[in-house]
N, C-alpha and C. Protein backbone atom coordinates (compact mmCIF):
# COMPACT_ATOMS: atom_id res chain seq x y z
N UNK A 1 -143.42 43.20 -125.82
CA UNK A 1 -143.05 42.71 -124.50
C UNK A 1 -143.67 43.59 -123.41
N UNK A 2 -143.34 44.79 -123.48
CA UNK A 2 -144.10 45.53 -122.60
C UNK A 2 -145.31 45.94 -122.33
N UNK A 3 -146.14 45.42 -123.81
CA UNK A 3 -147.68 45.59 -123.72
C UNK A 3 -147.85 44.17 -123.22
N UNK A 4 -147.16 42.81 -123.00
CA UNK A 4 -147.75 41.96 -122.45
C UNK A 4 -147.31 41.61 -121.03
N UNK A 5 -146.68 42.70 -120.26
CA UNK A 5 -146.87 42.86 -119.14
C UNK A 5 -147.66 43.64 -118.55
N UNK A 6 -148.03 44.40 -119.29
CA UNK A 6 -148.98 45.56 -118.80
C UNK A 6 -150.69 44.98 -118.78
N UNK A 7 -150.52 43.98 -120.28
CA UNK A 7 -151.93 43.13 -119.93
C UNK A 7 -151.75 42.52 -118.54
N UNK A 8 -150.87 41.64 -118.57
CA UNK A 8 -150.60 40.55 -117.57
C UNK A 8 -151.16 41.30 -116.08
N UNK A 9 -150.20 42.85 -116.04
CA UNK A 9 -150.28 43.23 -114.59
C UNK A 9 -151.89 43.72 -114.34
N UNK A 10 -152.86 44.48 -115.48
CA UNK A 10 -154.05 44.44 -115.37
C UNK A 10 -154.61 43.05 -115.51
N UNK A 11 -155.05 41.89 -115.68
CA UNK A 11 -155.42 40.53 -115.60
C UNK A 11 -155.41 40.51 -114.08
N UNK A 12 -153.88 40.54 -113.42
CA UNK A 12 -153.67 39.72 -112.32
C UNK A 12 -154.50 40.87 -111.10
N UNK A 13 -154.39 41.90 -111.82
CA UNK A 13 -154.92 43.12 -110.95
C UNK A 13 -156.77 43.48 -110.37
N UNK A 14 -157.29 42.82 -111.83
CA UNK A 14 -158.62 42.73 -111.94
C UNK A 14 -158.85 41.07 -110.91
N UNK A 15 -158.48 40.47 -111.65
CA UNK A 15 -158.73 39.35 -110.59
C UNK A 15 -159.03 39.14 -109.42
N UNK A 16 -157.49 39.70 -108.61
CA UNK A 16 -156.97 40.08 -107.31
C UNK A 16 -158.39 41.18 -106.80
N UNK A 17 -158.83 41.91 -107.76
CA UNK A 17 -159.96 43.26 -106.74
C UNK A 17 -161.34 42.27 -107.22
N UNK A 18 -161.81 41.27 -107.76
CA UNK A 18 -163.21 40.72 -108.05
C UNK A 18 -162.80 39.14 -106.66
N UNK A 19 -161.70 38.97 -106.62
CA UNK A 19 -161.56 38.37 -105.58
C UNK A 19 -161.93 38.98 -104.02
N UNK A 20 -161.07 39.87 -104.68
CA UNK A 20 -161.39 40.88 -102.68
C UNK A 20 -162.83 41.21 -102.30
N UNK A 21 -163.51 41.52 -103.28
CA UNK A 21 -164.74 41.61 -103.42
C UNK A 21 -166.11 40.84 -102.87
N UNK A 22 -165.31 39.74 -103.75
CA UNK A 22 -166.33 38.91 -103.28
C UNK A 22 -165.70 37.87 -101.69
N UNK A 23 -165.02 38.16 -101.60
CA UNK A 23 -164.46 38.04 -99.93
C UNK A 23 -165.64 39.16 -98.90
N UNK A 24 -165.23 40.08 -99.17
CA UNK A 24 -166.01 40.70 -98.22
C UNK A 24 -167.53 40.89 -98.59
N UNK A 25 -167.72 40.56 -99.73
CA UNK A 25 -169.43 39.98 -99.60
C UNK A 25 -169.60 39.09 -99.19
N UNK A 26 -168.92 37.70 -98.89
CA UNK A 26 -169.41 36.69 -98.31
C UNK A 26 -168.95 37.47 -96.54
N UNK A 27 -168.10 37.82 -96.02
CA UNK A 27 -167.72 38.38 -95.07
C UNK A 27 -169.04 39.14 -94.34
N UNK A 28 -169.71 40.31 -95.50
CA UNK A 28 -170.97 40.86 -94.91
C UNK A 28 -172.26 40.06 -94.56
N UNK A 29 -172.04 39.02 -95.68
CA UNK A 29 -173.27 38.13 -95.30
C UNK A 29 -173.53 37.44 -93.77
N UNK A 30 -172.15 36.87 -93.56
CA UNK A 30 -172.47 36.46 -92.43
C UNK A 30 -172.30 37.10 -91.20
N UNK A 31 -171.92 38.42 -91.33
CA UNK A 31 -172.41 39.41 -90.31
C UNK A 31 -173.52 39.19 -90.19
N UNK A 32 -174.26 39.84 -91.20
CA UNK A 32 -175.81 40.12 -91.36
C UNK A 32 -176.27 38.98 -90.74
N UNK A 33 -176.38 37.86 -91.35
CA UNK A 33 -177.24 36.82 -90.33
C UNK A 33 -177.00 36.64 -89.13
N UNK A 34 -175.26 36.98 -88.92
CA UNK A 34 -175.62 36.86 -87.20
C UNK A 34 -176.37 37.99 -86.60
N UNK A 35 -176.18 38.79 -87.24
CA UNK A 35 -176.77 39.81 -86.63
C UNK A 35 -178.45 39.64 -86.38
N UNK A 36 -179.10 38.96 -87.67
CA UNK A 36 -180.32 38.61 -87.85
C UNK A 36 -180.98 37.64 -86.77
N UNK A 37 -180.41 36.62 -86.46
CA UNK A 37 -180.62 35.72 -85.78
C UNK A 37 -180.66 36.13 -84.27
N UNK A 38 -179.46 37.31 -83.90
CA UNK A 38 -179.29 37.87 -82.76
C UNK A 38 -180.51 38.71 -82.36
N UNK A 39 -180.90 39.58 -83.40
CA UNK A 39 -181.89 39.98 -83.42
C UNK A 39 -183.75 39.24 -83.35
N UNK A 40 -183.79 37.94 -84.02
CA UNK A 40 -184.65 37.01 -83.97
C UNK A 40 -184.74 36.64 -82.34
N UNK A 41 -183.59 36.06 -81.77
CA UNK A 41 -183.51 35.49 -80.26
C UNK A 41 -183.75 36.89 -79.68
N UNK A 42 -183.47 37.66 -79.03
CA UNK A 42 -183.90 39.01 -78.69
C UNK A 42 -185.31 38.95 -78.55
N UNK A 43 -186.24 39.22 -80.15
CA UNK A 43 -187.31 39.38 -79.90
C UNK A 43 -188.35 38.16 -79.34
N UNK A 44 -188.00 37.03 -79.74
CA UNK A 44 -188.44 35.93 -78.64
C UNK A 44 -188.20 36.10 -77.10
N UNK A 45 -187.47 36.49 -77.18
CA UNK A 45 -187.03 36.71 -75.27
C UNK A 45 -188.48 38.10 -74.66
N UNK A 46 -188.19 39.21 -75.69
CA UNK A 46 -189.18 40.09 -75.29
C UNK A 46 -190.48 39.89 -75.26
N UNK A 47 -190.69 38.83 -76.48
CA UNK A 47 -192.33 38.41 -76.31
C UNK A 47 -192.64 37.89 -75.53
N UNK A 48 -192.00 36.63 -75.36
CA UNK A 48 -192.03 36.25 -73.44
C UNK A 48 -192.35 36.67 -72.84
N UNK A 49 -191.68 37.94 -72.26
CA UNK A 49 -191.49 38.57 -71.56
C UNK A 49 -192.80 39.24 -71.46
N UNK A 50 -193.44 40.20 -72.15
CA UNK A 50 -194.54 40.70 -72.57
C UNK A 50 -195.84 39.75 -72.60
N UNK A 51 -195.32 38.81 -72.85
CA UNK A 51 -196.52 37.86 -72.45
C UNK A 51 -196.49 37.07 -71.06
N UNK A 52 -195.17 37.03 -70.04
CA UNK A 52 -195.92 36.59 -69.02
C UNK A 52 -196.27 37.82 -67.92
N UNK A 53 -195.84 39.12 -68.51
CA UNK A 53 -196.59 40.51 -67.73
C UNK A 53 -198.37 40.72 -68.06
N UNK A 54 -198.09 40.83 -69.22
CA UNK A 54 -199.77 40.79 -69.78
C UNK A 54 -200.43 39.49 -68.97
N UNK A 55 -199.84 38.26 -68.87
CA UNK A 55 -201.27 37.02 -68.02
C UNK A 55 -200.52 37.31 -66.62
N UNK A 56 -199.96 37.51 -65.83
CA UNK A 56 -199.43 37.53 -64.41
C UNK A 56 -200.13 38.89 -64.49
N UNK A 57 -199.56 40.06 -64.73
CA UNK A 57 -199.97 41.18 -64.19
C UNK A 57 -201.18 42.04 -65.10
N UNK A 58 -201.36 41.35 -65.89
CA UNK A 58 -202.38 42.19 -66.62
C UNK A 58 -202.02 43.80 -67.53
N UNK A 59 -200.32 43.60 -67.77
CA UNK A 59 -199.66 44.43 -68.21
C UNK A 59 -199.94 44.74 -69.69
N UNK A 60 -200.06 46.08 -70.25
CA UNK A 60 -200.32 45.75 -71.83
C UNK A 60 -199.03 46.72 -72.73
N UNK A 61 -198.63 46.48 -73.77
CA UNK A 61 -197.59 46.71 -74.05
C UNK A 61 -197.99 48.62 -74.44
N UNK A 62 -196.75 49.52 -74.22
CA UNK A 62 -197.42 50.80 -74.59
C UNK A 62 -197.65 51.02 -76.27
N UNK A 63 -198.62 52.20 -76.18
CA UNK A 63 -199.46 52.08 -77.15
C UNK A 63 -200.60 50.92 -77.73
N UNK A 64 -200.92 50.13 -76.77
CA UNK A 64 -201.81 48.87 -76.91
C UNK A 64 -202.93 49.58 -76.90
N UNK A 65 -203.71 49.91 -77.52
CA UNK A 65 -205.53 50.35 -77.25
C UNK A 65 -206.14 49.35 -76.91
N UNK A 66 -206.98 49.82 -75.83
CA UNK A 66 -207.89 49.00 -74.86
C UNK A 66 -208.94 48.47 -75.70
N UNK A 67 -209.67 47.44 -75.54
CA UNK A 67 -210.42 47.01 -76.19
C UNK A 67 -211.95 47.65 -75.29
N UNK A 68 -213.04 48.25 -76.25
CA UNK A 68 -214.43 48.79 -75.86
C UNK A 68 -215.27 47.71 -76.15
């Protein structure tokens, strides 16, 4: 009797932590992509940006080497 609660309470125990688990892996995932995407829109905004300085002002991004 008491070894088949002790299975029981490890069963329900293992379960319960491969559950939690995979909760907060799906949890990180969709951090990450928002984060990704946040990061994607961002750098579209800067290229823009960088590109209407470079044709309006003739701006070049730093560290750009000049072309000879």
């Amino acid at each position: 009797m008491t070894t088949t609660i002790i299975a029981l309470t490890l069963i329900v125990g293992v379960l319960t932590f491969a559950a939690g688990a995979f909760l907060a892996s799906e949890i990180a995932t969709r951090i990450l992509r928002r984060r990704e995407r946040e990061i994607s829109e961002e750098r579209k905004r800067l290229n823009a940006a960088w590109k209407y300085l470079r044709e309006v002002y003739g701006v070049r991004k730093p560290g750009a080497k000049t072309r000879r």
